[in-house]
C-alpha atoms as a PDB file:
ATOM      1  CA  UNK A   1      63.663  63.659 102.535  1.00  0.00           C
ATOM      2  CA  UNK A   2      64.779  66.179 105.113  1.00  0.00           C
ATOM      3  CA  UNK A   3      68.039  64.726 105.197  1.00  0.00           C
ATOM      4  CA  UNK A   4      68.951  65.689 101.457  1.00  0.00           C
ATOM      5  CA  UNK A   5      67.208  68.638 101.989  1.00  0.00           C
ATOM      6  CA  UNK A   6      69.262  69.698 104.779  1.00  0.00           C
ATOM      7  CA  UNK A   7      72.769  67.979 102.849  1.00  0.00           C
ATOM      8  CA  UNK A   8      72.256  70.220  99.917  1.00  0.00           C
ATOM      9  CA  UNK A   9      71.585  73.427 102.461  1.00  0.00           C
ATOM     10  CA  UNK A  10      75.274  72.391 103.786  1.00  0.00           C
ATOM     11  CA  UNK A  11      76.989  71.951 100.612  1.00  0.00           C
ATOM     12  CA  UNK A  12      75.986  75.260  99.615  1.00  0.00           C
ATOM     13  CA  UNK A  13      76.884  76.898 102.599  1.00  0.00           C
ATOM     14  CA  UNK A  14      80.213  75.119 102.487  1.00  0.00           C
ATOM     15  CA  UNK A  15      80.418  76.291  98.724  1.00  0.00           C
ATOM     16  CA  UNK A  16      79.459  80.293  99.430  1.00  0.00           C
ATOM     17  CA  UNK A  17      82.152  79.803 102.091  1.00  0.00           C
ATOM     18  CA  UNK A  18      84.795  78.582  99.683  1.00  0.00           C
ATOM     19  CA  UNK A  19      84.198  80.916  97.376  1.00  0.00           C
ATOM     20  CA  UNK A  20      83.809  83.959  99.829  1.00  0.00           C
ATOM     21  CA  UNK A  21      87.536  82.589 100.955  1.00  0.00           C
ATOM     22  CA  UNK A  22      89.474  82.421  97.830  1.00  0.00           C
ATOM     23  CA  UNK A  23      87.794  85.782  96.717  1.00  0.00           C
ATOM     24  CA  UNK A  24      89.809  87.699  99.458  1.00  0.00           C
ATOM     25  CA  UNK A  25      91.235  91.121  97.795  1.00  0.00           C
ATOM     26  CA  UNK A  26      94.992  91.245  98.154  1.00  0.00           C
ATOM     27  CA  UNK A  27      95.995  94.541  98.982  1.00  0.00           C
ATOM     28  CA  UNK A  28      98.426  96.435  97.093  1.00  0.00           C
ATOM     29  CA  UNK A  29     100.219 100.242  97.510  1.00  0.00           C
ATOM     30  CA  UNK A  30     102.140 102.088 100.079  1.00  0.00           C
ATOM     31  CA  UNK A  31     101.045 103.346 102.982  1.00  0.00           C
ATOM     32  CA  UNK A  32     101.876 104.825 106.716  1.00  0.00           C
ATOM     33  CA  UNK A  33     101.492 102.206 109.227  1.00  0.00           C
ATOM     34  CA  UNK A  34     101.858 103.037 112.724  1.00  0.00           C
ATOM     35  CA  UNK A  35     105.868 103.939 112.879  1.00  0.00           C
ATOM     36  CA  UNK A  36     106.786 102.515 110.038  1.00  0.00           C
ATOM     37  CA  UNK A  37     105.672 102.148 106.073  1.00  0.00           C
ATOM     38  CA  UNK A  38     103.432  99.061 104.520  1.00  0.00           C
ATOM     39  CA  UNK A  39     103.996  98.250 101.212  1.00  0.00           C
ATOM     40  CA  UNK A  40     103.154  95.422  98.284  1.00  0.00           C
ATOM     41  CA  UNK A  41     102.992  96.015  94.502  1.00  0.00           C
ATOM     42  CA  UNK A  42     100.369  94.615  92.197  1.00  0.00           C
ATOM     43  CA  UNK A  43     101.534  91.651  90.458  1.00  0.00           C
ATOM     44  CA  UNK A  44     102.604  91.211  88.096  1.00  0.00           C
ATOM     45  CA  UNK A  45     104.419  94.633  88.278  1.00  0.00           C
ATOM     46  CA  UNK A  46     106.807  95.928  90.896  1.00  0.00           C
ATOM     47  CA  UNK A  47     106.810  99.248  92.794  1.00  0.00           C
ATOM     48  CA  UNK A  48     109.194 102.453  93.281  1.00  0.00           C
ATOM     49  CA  UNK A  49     109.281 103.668  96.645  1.00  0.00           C
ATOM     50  CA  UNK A  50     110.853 107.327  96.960  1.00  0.00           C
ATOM     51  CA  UNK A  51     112.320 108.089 100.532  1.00  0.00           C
ATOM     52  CA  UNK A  52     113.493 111.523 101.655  1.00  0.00           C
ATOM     53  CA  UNK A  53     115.487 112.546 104.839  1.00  0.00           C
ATOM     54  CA  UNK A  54     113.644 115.216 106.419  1.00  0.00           C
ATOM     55  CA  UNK A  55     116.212 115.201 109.443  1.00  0.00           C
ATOM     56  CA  UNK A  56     119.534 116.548 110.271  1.00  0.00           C
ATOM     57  CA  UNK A  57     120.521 112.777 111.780  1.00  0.00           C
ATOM     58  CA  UNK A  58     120.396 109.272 109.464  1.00  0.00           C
ATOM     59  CA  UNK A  59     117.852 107.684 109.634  1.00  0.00           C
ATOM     60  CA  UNK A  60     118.649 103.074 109.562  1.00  0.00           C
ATOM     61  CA  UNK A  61     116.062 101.614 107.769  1.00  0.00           C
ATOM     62  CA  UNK A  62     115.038  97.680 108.194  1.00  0.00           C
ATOM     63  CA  UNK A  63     112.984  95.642 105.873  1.00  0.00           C
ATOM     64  CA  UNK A  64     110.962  93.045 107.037  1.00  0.00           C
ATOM     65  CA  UNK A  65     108.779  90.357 105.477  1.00  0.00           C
ATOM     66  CA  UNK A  66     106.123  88.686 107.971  1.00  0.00           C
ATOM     67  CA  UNK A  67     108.499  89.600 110.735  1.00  0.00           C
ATOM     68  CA  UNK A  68     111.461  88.066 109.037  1.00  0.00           C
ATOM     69  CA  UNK A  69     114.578  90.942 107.902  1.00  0.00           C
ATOM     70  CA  UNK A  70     114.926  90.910 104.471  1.00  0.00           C
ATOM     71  CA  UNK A  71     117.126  93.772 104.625  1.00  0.00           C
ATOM     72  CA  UNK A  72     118.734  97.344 105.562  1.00  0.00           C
ATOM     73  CA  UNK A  73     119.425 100.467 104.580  1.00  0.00           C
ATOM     74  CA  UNK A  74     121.278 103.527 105.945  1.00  0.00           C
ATOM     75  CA  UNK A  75     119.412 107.005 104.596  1.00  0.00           C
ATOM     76  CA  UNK A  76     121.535 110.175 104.510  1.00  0.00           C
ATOM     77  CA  UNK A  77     120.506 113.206 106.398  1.00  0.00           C
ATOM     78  CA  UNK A  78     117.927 115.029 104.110  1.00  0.00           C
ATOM     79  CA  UNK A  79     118.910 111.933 101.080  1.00  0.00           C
ATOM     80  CA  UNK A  80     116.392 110.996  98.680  1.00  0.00           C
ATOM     81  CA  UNK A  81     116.564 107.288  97.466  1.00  0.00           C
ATOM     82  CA  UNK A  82     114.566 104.521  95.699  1.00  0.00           C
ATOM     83  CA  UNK A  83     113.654 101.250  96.376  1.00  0.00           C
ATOM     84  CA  UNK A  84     111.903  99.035  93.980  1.00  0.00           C
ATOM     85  CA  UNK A  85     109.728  96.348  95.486  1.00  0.00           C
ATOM     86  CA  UNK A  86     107.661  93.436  94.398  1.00  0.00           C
ATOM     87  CA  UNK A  87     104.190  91.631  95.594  1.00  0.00           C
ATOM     88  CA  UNK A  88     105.697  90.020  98.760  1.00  0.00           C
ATOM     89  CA  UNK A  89     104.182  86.523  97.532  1.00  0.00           C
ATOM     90  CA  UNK A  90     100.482  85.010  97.319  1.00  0.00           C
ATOM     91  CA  UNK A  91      99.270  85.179 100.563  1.00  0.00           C
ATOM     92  CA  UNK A  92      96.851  88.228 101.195  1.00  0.00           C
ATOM     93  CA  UNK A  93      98.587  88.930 104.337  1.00  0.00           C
ATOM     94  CA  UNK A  94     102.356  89.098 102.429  1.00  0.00           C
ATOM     95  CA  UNK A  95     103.574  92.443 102.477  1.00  0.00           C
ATOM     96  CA  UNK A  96     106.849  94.394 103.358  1.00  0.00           C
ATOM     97  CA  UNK A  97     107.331  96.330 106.051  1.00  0.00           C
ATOM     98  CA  UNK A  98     109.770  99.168 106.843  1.00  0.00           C
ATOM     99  CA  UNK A  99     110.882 100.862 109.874  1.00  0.00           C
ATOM    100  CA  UNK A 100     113.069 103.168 111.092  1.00  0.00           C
ATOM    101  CA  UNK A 101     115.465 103.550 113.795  1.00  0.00           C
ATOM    102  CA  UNK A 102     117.951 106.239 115.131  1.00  0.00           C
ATOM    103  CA  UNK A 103     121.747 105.008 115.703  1.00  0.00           C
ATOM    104  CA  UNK A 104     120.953 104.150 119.473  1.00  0.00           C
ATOM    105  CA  UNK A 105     118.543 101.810 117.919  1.00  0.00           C
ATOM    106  CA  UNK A 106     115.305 103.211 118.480  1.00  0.00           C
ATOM    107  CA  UNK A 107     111.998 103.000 116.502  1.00  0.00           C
ATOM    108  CA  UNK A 108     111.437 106.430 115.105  1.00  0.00           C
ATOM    109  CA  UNK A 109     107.951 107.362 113.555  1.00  0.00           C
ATOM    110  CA  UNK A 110     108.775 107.574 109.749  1.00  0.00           C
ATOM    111  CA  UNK A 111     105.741 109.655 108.778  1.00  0.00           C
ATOM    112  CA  UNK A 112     107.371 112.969 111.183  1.00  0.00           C
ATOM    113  CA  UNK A 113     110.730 111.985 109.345  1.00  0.00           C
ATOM    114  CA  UNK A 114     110.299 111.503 105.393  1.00  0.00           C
ATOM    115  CA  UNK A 115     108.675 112.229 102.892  1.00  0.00           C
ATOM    116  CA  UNK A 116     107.627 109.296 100.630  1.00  0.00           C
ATOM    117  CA  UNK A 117     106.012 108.506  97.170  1.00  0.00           C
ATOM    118  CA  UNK A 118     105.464 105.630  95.327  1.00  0.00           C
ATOM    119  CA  UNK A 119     104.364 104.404  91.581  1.00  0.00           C
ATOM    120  CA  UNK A 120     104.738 101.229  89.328  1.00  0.00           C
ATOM    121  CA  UNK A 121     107.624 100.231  87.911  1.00  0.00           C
ATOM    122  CA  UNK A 122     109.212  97.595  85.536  1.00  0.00           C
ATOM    123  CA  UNK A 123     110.646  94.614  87.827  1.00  0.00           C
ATOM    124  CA  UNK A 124     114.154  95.015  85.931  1.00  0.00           C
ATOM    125  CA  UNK A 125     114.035  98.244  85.582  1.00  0.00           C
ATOM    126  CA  UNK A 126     117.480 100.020  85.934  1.00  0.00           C
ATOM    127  CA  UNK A 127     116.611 103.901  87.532  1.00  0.00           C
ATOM    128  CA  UNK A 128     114.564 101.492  90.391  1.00  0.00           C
ATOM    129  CA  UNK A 129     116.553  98.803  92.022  1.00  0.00           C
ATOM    130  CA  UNK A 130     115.716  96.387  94.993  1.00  0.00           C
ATOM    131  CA  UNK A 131     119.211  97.620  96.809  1.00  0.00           C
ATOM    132  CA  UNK A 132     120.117  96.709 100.018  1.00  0.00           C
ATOM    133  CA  UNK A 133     115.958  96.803 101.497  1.00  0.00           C
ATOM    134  CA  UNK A 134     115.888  93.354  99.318  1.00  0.00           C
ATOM    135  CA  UNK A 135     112.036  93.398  98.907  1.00  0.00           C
ATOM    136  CA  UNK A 136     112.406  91.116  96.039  1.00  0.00           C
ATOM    137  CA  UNK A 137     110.741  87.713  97.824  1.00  0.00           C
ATOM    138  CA  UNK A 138     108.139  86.811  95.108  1.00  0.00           C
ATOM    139  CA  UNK A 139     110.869  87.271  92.591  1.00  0.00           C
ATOM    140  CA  UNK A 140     113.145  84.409  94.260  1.00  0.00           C
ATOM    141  CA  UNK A 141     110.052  82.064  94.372  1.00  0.00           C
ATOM    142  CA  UNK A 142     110.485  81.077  90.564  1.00  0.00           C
END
């Protein structure tokens, strides 16, 4: 009797567990991280990232995904562009990251050197494109 007492205790530990794993909130926005930016839209949509060049020097931007380059990106001294990007995949720990580097090749702190915004857009949408940051992973899945 204490044996199937003790079973069913188990199973619906190992249940709670389950559930508490596959509840995990993915993450989505833009945000400051450390020298660089962190960034993942909501899916189904995609996001607009708005970069400005605060500096007098440009600034070489590298896109990463998981520590794999997706991409790069040279931005003008005081330049504003747009990058759209997409949900980085299904994993809660897919996202993009971007950093920035000088033209010796050194990480510069991003938040001291832009300005940045962000909002939804349309995944096809023509004023937003992916360009040369290619954060368009979960798009080549399908």
């Amino acid at each position: 009797m204490h044996r199937a007492k003790w079973t069913a205790v188990w199973a619906a530990v190992a249940a709670i567990g389950l559930i508490g794993c596959r509840g995990k909130a993915l993450w989505s926005g833009v945000e400051f991280d450390g020298d660089g930016l962190s960034l993942v839209a909501e899916q189904p949509v995609c996001g607009c990232l708005w970069l400005k060049n605060n500096t007098d020097q440009a600034l070489y931007l590298r896109s990463d995904l998981n520590g794999t380059v997706r991409g790069a990106a040279v931005l003008n001294p005081h330049e504003t562009r747009r990058f759209r990007f997409d949900w980085a995949g299904t994993r809660p720990d897919d996202m993009y990251r971007i950093l920035g580097f000088d033209p010796t090749g050194h990480t510069l702190n991003l938040r001291k050197r832009v300005d940045m915004e962000a909002g939804s857009s349309a995944c096809d949408a023509e004023t937003c494109l992916y360009d040369t940051l290619r954060m368009n992973r979960a798009g080549e899945e399908f």
